[in-house]
N, C-alpha and C. Protein backbone atom coordinates (compact mmCIF):
# COMPACT_ATOMS: atom_id res chain seq x y z
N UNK A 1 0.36 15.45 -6.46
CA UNK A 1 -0.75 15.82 -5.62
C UNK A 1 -1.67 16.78 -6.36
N UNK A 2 -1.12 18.00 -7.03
CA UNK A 2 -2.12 19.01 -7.40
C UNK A 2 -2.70 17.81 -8.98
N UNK A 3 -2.21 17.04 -9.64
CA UNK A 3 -3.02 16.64 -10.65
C UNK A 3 -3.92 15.25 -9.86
N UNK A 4 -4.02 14.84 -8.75
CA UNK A 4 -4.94 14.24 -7.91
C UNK A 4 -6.01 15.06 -8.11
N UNK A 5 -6.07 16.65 -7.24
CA UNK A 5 -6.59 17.27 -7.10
C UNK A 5 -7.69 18.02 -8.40
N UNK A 6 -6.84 17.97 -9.81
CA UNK A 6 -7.57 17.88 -10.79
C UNK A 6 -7.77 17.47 -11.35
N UNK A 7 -8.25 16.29 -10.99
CA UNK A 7 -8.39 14.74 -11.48
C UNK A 7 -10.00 14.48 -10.31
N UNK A 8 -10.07 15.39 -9.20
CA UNK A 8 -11.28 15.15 -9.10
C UNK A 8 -11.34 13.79 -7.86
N UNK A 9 -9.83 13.70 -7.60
CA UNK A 9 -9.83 12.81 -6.17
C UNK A 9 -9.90 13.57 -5.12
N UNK A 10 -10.81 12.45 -4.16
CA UNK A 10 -10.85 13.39 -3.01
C UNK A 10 -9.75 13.05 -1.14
N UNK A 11 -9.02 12.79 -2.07
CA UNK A 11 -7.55 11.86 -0.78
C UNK A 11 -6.27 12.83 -0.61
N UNK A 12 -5.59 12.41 -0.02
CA UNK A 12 -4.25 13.18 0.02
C UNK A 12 -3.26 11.79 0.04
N UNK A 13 -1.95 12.36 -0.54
CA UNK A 13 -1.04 11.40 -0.69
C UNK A 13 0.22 12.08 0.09
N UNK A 14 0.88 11.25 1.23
CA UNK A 14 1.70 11.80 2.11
C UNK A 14 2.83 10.28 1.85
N UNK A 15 4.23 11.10 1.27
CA UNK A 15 5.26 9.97 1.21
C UNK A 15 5.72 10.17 2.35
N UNK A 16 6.29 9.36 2.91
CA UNK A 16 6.80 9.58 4.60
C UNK A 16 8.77 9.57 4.22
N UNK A 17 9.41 9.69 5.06
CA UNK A 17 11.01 9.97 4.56
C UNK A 17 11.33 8.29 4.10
N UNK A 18 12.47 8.38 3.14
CA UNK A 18 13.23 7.20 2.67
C UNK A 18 14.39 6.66 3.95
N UNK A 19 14.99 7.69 4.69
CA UNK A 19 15.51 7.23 5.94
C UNK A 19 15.28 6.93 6.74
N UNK A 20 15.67 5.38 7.37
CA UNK A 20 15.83 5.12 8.61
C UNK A 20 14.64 3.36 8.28
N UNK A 21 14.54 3.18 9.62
CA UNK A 21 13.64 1.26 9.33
C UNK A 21 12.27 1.99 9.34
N UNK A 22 11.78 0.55 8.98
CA UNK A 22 10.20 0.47 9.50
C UNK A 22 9.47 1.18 10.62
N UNK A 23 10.36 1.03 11.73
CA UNK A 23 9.56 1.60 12.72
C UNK A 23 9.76 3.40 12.56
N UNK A 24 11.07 3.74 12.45
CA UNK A 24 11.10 5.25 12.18
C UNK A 24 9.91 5.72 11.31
N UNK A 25 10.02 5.18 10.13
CA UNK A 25 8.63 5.33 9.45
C UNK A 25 7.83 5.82 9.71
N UNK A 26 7.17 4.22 10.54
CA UNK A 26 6.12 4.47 11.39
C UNK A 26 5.73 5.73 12.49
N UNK A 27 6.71 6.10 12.85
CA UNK A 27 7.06 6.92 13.77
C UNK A 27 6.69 8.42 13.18
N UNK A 28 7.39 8.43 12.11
CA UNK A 28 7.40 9.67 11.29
C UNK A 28 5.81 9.66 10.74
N UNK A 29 4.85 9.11 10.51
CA UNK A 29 4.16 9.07 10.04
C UNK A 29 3.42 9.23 11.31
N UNK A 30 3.07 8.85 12.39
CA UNK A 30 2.11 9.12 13.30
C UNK A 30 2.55 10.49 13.92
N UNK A 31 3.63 11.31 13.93
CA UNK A 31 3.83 12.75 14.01
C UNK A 31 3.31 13.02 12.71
N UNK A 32 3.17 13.10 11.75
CA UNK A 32 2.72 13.81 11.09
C UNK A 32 1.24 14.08 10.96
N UNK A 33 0.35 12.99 11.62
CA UNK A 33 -0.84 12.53 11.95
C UNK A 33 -1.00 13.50 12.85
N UNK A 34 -0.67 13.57 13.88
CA UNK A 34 -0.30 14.30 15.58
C UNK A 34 -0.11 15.76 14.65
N UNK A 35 0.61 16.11 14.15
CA UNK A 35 0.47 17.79 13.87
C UNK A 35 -0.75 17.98 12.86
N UNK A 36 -1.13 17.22 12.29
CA UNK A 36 -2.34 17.71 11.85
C UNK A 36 -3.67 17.79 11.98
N UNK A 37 -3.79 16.81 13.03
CA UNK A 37 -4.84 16.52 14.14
C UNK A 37 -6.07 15.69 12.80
N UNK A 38 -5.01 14.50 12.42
CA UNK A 38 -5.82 13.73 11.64
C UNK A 38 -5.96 12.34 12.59
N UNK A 39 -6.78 12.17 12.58
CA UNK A 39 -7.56 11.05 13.83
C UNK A 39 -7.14 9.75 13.27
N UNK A 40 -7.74 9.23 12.03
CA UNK A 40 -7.48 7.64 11.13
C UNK A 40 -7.07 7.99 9.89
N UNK A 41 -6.31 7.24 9.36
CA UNK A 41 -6.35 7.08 8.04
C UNK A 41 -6.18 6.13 7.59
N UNK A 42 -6.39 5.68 6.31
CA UNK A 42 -6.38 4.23 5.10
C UNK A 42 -4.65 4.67 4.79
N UNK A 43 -3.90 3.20 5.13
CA UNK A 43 -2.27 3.55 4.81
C UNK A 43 -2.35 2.82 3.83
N UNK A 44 -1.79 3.15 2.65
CA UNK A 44 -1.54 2.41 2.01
C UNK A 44 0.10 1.89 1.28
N UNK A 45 0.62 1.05 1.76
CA UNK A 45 2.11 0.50 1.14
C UNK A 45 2.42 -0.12 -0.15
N UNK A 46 3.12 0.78 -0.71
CA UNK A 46 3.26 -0.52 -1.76
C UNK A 46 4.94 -0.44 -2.09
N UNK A 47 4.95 -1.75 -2.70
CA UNK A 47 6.65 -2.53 -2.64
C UNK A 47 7.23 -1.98 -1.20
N UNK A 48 8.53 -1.56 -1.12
CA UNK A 48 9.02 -1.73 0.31
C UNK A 48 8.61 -0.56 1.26
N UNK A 49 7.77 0.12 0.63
CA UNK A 49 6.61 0.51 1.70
C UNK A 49 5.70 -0.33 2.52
N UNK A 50 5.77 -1.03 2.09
CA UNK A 50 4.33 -2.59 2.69
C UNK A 50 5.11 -2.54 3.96
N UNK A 51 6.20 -3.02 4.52
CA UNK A 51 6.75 -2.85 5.93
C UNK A 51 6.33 -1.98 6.88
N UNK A 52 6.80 -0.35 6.28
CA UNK A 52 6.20 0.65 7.64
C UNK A 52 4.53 0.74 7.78
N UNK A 53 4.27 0.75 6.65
CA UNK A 53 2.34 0.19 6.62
C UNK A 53 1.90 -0.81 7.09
N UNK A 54 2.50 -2.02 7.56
CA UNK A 54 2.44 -3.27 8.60
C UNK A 54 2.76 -2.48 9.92
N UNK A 55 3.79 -1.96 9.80
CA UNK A 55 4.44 -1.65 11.41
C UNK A 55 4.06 -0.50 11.98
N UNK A 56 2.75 0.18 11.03
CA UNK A 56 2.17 1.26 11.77
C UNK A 56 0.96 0.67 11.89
N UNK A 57 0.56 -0.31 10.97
CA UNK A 57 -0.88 -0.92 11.69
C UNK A 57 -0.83 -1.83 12.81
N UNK A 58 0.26 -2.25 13.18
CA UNK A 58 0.61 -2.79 14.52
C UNK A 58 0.69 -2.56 15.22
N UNK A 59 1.03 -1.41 15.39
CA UNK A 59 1.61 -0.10 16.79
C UNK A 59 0.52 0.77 16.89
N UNK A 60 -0.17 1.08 15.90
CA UNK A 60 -1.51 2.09 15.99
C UNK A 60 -2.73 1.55 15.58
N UNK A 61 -3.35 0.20 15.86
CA UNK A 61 -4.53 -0.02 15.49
C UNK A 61 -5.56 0.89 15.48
N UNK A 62 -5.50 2.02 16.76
CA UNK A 62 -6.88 2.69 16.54
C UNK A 62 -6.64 3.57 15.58
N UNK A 63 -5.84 4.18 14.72
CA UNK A 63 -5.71 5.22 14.28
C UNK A 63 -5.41 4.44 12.70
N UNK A 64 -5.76 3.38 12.07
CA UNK A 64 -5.81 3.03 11.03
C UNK A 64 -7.26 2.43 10.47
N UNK A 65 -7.75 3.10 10.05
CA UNK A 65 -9.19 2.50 9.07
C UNK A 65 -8.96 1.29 8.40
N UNK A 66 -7.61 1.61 7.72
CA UNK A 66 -7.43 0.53 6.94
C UNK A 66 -6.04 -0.09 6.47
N UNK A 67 -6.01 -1.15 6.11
CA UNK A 67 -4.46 -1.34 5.46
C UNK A 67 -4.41 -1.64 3.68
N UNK A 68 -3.77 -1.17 2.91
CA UNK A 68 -4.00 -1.67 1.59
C UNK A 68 -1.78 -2.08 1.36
N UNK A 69 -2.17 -3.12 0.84
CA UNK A 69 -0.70 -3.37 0.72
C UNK A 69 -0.52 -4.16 -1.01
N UNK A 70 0.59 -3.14 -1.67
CA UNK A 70 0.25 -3.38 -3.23
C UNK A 70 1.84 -3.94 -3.44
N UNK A 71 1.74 -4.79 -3.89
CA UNK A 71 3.51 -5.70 -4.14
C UNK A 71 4.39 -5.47 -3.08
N UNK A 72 3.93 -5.42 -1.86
CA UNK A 72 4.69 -5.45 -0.84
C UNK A 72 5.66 -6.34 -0.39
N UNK A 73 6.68 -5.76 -0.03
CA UNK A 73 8.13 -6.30 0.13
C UNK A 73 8.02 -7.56 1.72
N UNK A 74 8.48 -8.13 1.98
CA UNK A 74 7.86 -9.30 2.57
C UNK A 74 8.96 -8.40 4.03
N UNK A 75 8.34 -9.05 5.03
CA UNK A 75 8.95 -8.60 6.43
C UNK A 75 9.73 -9.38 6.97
N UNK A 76 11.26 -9.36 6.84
CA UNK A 76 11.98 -9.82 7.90
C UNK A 76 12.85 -9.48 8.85
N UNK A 77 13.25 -9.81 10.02
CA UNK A 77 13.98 -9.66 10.92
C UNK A 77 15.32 -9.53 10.79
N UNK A 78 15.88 -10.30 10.01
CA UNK A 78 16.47 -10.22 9.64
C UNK A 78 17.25 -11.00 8.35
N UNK A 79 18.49 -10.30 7.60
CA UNK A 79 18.56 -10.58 6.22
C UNK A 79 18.83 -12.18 5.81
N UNK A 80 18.08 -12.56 5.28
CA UNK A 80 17.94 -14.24 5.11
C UNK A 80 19.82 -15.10 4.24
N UNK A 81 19.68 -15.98 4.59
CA UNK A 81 20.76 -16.57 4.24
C UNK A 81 20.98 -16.42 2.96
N UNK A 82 19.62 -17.10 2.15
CA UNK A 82 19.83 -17.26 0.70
C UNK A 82 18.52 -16.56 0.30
N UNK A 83 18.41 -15.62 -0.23
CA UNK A 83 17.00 -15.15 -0.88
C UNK A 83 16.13 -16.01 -1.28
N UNK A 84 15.01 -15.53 -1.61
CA UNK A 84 14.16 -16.77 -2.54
C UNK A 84 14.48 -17.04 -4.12
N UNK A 85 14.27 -17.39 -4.80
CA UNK A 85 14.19 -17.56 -5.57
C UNK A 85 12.95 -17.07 -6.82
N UNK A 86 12.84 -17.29 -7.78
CA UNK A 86 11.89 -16.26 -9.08
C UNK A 86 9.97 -16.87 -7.89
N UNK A 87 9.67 -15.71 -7.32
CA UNK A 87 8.54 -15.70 -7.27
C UNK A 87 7.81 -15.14 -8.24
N UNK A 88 6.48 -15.94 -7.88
CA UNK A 88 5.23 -15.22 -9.18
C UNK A 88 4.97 -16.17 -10.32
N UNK A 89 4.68 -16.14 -11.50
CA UNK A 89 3.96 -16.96 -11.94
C UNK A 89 5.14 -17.31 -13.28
N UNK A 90 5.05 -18.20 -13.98
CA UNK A 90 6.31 -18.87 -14.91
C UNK A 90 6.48 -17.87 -15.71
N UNK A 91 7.78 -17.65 -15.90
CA UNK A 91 8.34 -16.78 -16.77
C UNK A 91 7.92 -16.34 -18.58
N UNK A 92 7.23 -18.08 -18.72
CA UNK A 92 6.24 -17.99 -19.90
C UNK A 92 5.20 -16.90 -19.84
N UNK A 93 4.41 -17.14 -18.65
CA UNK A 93 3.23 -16.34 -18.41
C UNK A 93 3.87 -14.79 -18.57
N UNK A 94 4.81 -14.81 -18.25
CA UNK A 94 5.21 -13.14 -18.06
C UNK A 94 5.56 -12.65 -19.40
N UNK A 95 5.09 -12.42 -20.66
CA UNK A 95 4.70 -12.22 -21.98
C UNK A 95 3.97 -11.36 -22.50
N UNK A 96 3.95 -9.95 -22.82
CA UNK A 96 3.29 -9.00 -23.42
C UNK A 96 1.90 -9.76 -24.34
N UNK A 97 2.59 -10.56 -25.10
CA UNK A 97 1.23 -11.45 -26.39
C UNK A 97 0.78 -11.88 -26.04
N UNK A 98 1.08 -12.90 -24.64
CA UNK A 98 0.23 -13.97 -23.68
C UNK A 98 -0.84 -13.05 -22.64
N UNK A 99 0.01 -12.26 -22.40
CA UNK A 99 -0.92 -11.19 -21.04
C UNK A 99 -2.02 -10.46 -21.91
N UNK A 100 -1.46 -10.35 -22.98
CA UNK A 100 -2.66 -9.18 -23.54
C UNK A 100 -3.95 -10.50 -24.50
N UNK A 101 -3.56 -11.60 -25.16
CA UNK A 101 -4.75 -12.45 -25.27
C UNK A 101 -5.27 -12.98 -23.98
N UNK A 102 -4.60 -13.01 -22.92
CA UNK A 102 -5.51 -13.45 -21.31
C UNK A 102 -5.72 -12.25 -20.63
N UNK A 103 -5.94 -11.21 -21.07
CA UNK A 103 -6.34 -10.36 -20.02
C UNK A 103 -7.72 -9.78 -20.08
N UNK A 104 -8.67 -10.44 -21.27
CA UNK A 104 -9.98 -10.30 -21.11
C UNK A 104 -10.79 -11.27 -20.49
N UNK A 105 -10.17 -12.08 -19.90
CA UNK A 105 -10.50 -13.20 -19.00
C UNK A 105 -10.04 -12.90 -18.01
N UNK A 106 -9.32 -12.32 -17.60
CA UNK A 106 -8.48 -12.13 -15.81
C UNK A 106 -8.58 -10.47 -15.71
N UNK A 107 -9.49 -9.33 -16.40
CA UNK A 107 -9.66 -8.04 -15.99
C UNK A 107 -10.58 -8.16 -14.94
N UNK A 108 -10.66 -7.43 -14.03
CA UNK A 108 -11.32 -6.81 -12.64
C UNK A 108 -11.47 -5.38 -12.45
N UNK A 109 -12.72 -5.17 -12.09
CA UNK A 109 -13.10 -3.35 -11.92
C UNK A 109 -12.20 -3.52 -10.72
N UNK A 110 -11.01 -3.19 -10.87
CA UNK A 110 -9.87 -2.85 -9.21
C UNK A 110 -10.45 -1.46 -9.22
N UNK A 111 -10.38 -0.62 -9.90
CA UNK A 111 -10.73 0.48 -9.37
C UNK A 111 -12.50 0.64 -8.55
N UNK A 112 -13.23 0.13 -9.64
CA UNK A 112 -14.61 0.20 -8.76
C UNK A 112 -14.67 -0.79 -7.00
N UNK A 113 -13.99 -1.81 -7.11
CA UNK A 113 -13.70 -2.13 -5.83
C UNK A 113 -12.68 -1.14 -4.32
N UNK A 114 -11.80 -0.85 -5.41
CA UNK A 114 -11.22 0.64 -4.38
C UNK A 114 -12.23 1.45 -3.80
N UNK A 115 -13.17 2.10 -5.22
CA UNK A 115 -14.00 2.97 -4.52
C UNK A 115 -14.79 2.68 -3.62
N UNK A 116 -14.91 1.27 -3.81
CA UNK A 116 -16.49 1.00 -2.89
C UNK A 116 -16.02 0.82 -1.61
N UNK A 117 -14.40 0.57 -1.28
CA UNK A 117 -13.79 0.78 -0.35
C UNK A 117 -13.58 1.81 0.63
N UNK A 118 -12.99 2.92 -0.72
CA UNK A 118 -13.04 4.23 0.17
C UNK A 118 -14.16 4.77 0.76
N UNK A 119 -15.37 4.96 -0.37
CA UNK A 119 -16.60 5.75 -0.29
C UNK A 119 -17.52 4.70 0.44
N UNK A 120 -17.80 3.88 0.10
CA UNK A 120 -19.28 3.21 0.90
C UNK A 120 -18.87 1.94 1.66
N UNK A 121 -17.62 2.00 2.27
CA UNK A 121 -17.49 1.22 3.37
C UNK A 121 -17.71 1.82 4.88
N UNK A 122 -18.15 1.30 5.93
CA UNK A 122 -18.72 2.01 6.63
C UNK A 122 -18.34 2.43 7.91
N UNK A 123 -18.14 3.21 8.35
CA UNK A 123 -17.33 4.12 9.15
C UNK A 123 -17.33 3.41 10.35
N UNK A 124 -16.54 3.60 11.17
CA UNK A 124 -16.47 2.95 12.82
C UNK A 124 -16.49 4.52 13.55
């Protein structure tokens, strides 16, 4: 957080506890909202965070601006018979020499799209 801070971002980053499901999470996270008398915020989940960041934008629509979900862990009810199998793209593709001669063809300003997210998207 403090090298956010001198780095010149203007966000806060709140991990919510590792115990308990999705909904506790969720739970824990809208008290923490509630004591600070923060109205909305942009949640953002990533890997098996993506769950309580689904299950608090479900339960609290008004109090979420936004959802951002980054390699998020997929939602189920319960634990599946047989897992899936190798998702994502062929194991060829997944190659340091291959990724780095294709990645001046497949780069994206992700960050300038974030910002234009945070900063000049427009308020409700």
């Amino acid at each position: 957080m403090k090298q956010a801070r001198e780095l010149g971002y203007p966000w806060a980053v709140v991990l919510v506890p590792h115990q308990g499901g999705r909904q506790e999470q969720s739970t824990a996270l809208i008290e923490l909202l509630d004591t600070l008398n923060i109205e909305k915020v942009y949640v953002l989940g990533v890997s098996a965070g993506g769950t309580p960041a689904i299950r608090f934008a479900l339960d609290y629509p008004e109090r979420a601006s936004g959802l951002i979900l980054l390699s998020s862990a997929p939602v189920w009810d319960k634990k599946p018979q047989k897992l899936p199998g190798r998702m994502g793209p062929a194991s060829v593709v997944n190659r340091n020499y291959l990724m780095w001669l294709l990645s001046p063809l497949l780069s994206t300003d992700l960050w300038a799209a974030f910002k234009h997210y945070l900063w000049d998207a427009p308020t409700t």
